[in-house]
Protein backbone atom coordinates (compact mmCIF):
# COMPACT_ATOMS: atom_id res chain seq x y z
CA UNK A 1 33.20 -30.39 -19.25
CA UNK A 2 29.78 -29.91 -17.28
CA UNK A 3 31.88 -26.96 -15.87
CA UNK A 4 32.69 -25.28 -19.13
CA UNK A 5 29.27 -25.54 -20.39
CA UNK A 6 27.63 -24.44 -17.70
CA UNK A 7 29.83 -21.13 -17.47
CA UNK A 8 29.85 -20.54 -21.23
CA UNK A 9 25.91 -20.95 -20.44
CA UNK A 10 26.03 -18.11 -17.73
CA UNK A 11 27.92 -16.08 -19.65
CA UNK A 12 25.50 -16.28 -22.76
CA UNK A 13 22.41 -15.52 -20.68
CA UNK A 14 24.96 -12.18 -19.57
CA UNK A 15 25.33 -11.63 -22.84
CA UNK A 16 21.08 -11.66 -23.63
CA UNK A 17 20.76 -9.89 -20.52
CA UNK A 18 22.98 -6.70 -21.38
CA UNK A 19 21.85 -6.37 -25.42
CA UNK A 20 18.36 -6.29 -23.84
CA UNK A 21 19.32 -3.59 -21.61
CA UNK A 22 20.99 -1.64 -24.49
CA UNK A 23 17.99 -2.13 -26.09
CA UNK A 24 15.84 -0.83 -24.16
CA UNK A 25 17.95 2.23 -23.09
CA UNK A 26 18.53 2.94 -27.22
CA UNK A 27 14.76 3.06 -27.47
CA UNK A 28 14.40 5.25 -25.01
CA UNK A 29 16.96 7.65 -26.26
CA UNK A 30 15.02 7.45 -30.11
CA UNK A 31 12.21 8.46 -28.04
CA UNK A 32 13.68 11.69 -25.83
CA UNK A 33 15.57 12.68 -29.34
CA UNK A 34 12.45 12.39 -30.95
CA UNK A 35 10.48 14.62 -28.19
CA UNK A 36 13.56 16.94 -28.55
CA UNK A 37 13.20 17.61 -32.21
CA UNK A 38 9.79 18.04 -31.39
CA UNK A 39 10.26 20.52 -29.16
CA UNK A 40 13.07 22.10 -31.31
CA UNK A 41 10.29 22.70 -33.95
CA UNK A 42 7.93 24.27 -31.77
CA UNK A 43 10.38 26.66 -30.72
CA UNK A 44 11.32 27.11 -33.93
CA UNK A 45 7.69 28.16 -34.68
CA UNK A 46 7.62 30.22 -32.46
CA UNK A 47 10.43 32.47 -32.49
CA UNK A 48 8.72 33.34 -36.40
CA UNK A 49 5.63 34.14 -35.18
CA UNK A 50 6.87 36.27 -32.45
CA UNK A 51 9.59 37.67 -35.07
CA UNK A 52 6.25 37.98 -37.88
CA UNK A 53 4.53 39.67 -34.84
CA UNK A 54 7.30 42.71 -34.68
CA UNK A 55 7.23 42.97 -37.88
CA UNK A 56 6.83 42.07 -41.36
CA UNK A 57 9.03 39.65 -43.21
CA UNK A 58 11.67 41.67 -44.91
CA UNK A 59 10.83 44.82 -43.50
CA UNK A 60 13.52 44.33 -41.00
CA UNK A 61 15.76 41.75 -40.17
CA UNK A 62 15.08 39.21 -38.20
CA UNK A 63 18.23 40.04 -35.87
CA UNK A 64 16.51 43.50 -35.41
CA UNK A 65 12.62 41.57 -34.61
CA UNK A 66 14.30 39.33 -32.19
CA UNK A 67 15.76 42.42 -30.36
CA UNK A 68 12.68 43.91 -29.95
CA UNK A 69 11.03 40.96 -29.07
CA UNK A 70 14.05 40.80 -26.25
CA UNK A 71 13.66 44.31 -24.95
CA UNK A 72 9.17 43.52 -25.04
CA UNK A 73 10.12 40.61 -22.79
CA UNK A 74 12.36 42.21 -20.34
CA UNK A 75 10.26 45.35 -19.98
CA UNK A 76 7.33 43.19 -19.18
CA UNK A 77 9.99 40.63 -16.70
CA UNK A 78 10.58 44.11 -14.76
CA UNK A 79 7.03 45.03 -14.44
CA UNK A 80 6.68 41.89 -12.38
CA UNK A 81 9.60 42.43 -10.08
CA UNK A 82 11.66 39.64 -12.07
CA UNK A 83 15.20 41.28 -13.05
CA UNK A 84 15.82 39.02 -16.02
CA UNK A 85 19.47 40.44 -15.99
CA UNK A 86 19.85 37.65 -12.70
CA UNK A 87 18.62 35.04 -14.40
């Protein structure tokens, strides 16, 4: 009996032991998804402004800004000796 208690005792405190780890790790997770969306935004943000930047809203679309932002950013990579094509 001592026995039985004793290893239903160990395997409680196993139990504690792991939902405090999955605890922990599922906070951590909130937090990276939380940086992530975060960062998402800010891209987000700016990909308008750079799209705004090309051009006006509804002047062109924004399939059309973004390609001119594209062919501004590898004209510049090339002017620095970076061949964005390797990348």
């Amino acid at each position: 009996m001592v026995n039985e208690t004793a290893t239903h005792d160990e395997r409680l405190r196993d139990l504690e032991a792991e939902a405090f780890r999955t605890g922990r790790t599922l906070a951590e997770h909130s937090e990276q998804l939380a940086t992530i969306r975060e960062q998402q935004r800010t891209a987000f943000g700016n990909i308008d402004s750079l799209a705004n930047a090309v051009g006006a809203p509804g002047e062109r679309s924004i399939t059309d800004r973004l390609d001119t932002i594209e062919r501004v950013l590898f004209a510049l990579a090339r002017a620095q000796g970076v061949d964005p094509d390797a990348l």
